[in-house]
N, C-alpha and C. Protein backbone atom coordinates (compact mmCIF):
# COMPACT_ATOMS: atom_id res chain seq x y z
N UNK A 1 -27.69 118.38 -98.26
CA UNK A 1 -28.36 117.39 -97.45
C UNK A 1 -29.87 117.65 -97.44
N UNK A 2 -30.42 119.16 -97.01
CA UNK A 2 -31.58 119.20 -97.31
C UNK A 2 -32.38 119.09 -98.66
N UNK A 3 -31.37 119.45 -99.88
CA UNK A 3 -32.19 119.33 -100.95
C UNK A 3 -32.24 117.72 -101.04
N UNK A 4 -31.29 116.86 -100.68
CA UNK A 4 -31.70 115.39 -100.89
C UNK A 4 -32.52 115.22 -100.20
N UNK A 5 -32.76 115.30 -99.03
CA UNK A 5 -34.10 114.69 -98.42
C UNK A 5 -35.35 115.53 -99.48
N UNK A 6 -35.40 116.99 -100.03
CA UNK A 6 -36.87 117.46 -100.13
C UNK A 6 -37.21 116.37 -101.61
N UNK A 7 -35.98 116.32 -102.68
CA UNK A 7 -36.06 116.09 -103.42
C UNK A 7 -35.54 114.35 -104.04
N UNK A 8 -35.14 113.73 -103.34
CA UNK A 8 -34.67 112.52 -103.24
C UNK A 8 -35.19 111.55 -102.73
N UNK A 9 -35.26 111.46 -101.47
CA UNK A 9 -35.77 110.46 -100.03
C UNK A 9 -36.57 110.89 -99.71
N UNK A 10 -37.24 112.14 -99.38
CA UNK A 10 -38.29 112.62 -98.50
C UNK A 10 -38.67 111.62 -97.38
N UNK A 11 -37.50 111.33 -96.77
CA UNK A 11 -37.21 110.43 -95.91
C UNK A 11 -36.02 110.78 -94.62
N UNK A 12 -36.33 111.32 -93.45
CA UNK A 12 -35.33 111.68 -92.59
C UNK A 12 -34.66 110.60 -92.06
N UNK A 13 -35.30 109.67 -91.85
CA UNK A 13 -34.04 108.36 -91.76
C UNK A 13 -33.18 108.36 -92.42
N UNK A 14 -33.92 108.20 -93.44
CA UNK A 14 -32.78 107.43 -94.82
C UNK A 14 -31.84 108.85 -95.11
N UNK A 15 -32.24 109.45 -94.80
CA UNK A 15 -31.14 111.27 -95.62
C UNK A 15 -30.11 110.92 -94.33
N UNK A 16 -30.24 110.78 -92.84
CA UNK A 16 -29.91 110.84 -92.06
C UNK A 16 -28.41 109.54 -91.89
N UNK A 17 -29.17 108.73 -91.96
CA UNK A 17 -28.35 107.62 -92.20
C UNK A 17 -27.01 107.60 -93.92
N UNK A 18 -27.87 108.53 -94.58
CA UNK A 18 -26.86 108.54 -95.75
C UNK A 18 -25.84 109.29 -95.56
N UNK A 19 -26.02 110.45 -95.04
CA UNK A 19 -25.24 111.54 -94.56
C UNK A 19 -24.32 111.05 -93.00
N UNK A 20 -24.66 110.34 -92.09
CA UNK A 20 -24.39 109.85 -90.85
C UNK A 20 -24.53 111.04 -89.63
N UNK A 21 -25.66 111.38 -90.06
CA UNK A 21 -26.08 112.82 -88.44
C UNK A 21 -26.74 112.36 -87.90
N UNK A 22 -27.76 112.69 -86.64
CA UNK A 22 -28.48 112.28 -86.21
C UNK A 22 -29.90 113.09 -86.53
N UNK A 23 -31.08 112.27 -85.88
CA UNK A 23 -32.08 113.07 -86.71
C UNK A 23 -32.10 114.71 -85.95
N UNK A 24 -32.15 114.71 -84.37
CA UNK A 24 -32.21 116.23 -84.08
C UNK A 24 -31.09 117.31 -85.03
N UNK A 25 -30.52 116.51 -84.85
CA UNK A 25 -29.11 117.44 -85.83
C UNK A 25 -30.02 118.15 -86.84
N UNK A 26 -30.11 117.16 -87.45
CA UNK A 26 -30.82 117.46 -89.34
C UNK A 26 -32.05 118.44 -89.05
N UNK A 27 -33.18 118.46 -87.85
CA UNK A 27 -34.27 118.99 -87.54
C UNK A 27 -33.88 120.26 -87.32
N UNK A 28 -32.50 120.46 -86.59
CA UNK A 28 -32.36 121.90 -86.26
C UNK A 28 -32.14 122.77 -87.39
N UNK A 29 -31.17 122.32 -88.12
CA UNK A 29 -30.40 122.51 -89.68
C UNK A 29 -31.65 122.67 -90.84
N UNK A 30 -32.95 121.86 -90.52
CA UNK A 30 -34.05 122.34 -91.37
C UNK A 30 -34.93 123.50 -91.08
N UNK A 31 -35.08 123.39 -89.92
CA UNK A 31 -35.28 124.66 -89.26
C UNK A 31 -34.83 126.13 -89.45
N UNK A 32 -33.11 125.81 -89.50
CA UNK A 32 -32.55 127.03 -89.76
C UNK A 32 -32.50 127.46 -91.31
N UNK A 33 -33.00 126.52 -92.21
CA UNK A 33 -32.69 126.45 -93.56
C UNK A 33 -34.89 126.97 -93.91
N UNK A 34 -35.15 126.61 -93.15
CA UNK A 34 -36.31 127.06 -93.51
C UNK A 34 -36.40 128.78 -93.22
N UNK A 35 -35.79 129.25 -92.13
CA UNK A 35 -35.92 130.35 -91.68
C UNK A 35 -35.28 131.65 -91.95
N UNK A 36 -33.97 131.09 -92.36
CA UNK A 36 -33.28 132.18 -93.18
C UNK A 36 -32.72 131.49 -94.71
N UNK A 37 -32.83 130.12 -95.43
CA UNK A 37 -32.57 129.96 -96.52
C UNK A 37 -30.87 129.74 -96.62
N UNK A 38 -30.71 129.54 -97.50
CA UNK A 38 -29.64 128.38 -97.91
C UNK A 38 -28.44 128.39 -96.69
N UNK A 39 -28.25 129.90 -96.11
CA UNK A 39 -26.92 130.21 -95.78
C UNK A 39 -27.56 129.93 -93.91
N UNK A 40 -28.59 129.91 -94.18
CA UNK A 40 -28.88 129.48 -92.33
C UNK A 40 -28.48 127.91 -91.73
N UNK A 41 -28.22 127.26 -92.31
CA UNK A 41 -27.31 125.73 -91.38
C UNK A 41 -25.98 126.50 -90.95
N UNK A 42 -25.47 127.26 -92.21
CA UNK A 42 -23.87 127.62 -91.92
C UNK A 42 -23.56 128.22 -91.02
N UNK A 43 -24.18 129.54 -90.52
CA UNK A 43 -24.40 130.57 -89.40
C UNK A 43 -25.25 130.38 -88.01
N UNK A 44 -25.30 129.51 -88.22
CA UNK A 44 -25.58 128.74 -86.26
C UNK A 44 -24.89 128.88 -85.40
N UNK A 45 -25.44 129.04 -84.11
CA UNK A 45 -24.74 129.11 -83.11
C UNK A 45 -24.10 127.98 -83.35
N UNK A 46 -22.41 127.59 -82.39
CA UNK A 46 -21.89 126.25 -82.59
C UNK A 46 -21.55 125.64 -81.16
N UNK A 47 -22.17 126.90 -80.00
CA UNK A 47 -22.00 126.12 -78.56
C UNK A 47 -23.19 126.50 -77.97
N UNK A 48 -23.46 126.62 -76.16
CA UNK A 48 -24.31 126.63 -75.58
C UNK A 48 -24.39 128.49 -75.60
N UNK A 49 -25.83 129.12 -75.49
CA UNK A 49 -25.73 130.49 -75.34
C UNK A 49 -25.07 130.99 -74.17
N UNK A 50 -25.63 130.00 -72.75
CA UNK A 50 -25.13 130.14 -71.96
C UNK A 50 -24.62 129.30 -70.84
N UNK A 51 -23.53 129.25 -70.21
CA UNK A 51 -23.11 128.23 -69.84
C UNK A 51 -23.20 128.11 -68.02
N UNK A 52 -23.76 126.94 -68.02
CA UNK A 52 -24.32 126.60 -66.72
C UNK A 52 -23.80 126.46 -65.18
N UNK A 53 -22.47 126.55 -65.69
CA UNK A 53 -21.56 126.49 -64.44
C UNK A 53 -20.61 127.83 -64.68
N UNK A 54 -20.94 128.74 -65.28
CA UNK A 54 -19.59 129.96 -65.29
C UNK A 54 -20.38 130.56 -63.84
N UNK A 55 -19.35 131.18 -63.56
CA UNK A 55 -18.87 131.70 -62.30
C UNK A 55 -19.48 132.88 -62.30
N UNK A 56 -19.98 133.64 -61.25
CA UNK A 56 -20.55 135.06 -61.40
C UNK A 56 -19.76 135.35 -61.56
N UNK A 57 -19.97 136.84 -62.26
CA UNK A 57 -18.97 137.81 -62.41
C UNK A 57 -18.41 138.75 -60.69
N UNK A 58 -19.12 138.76 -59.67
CA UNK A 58 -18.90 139.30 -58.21
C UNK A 58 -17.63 138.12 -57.84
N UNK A 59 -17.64 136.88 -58.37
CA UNK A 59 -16.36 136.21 -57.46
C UNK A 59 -15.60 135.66 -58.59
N UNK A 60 -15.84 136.20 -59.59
CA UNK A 60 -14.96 136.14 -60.61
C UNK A 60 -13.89 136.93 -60.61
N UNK A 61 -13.75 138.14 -60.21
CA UNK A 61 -12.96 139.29 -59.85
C UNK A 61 -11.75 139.00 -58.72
N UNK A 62 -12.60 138.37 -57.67
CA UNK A 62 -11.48 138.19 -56.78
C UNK A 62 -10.48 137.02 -56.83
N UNK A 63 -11.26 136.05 -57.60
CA UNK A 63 -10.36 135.03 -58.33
C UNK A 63 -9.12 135.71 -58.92
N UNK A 64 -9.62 136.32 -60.37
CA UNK A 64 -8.66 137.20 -60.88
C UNK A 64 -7.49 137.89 -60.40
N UNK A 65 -8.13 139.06 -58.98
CA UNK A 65 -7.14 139.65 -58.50
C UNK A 65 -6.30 138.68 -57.85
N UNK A 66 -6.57 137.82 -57.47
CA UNK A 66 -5.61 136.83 -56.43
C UNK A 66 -4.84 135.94 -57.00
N UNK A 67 -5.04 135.93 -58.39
CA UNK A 67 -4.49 134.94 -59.08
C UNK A 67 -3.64 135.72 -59.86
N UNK A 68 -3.44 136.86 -59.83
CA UNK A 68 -2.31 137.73 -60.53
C UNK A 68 -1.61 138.87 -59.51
N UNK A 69 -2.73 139.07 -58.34
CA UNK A 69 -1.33 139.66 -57.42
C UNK A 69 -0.48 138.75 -56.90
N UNK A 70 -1.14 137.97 -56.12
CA UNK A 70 -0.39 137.04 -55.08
C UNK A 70 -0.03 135.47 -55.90
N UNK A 71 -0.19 135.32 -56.97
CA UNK A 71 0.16 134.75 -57.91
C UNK A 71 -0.58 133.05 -57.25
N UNK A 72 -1.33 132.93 -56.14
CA UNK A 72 -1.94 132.09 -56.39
C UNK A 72 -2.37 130.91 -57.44
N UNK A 73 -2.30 129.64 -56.65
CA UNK A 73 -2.19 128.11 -57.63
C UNK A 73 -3.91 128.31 -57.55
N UNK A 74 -4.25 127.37 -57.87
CA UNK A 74 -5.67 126.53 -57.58
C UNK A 74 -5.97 126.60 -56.54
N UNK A 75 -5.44 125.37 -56.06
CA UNK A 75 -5.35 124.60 -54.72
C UNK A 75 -5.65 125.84 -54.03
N UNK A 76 -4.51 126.21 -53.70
CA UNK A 76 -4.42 127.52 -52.76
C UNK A 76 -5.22 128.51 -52.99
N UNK A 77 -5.61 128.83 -53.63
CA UNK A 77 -6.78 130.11 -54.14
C UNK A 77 -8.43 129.72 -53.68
N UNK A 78 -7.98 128.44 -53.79
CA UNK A 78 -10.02 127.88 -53.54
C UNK A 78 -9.80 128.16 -51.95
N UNK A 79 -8.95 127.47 -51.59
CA UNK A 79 -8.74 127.24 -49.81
C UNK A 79 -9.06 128.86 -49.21
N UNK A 80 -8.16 129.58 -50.02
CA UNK A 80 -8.06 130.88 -49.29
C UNK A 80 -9.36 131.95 -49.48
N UNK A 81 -10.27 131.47 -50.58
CA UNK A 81 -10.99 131.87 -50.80
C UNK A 81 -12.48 131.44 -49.92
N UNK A 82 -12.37 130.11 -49.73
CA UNK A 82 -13.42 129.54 -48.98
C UNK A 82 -12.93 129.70 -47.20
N UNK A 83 -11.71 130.22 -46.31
CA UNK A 83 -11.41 130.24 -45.50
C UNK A 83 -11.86 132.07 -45.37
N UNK A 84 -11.38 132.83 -46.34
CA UNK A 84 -11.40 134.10 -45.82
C UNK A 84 -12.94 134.86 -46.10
N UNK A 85 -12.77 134.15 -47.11
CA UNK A 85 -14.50 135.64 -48.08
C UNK A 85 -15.24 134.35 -48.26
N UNK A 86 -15.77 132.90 -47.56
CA UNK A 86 -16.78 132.12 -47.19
C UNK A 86 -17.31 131.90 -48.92
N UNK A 87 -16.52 131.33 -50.07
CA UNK A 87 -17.18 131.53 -51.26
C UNK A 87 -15.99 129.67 -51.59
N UNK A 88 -16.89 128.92 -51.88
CA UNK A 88 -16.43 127.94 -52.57
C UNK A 88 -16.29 127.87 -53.73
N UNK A 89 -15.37 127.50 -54.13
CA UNK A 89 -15.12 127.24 -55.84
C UNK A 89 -13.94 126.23 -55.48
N UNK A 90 -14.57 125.01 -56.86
CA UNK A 90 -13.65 123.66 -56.84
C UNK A 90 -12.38 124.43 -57.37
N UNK A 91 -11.48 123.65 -57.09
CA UNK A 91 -9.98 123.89 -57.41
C UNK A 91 -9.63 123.73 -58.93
N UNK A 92 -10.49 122.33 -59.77
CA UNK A 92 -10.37 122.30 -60.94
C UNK A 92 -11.10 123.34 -61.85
């Protein structure tokens, strides 16, 4: 894809549209192809580094324990969790 655009189109629309990516797509992928060479599109990260809603690890634990001693549902685990140790977490 990148050698068609350097050498073909020199055109990010048109490479873009031939291929069907979008242009940030292709920008990141040139980026990574500029920076480490042929094998850098392939070896990309493929999700977020870090994710915006994970749970601390301090009430992550007690989730855990409660959900394998007392074998705790959802439902019941958020309730008991937000009634006893004052820590909300949705049920889903």
């Amino acid at each position: 894809m990148i050698q068609h655009y350097e050498q073909v189109s020199e055109n990010v629309c048109q490479t873009c549209r031939f291929f069907g990516i979008s242009r940030s797509r292709f920008y990141v992928w040139l980026g990574r192809y500029r920076e480490t060479g042929v094998e850098g599109p392939r070896n990309g990260p493929r999700g977020p580094r870090v994710s915006p809603y994970r749970i601390p690890p301090e009430i992550e634990a007690p989730i855990l324990h409660f959900r394998t001693e007392c074998q705790y549902r959802a439902v019941r685990l958020s309730d008991f969790l937000k009634r006893y140790h004052q820590v909300f977490v949705s049920a889903p």
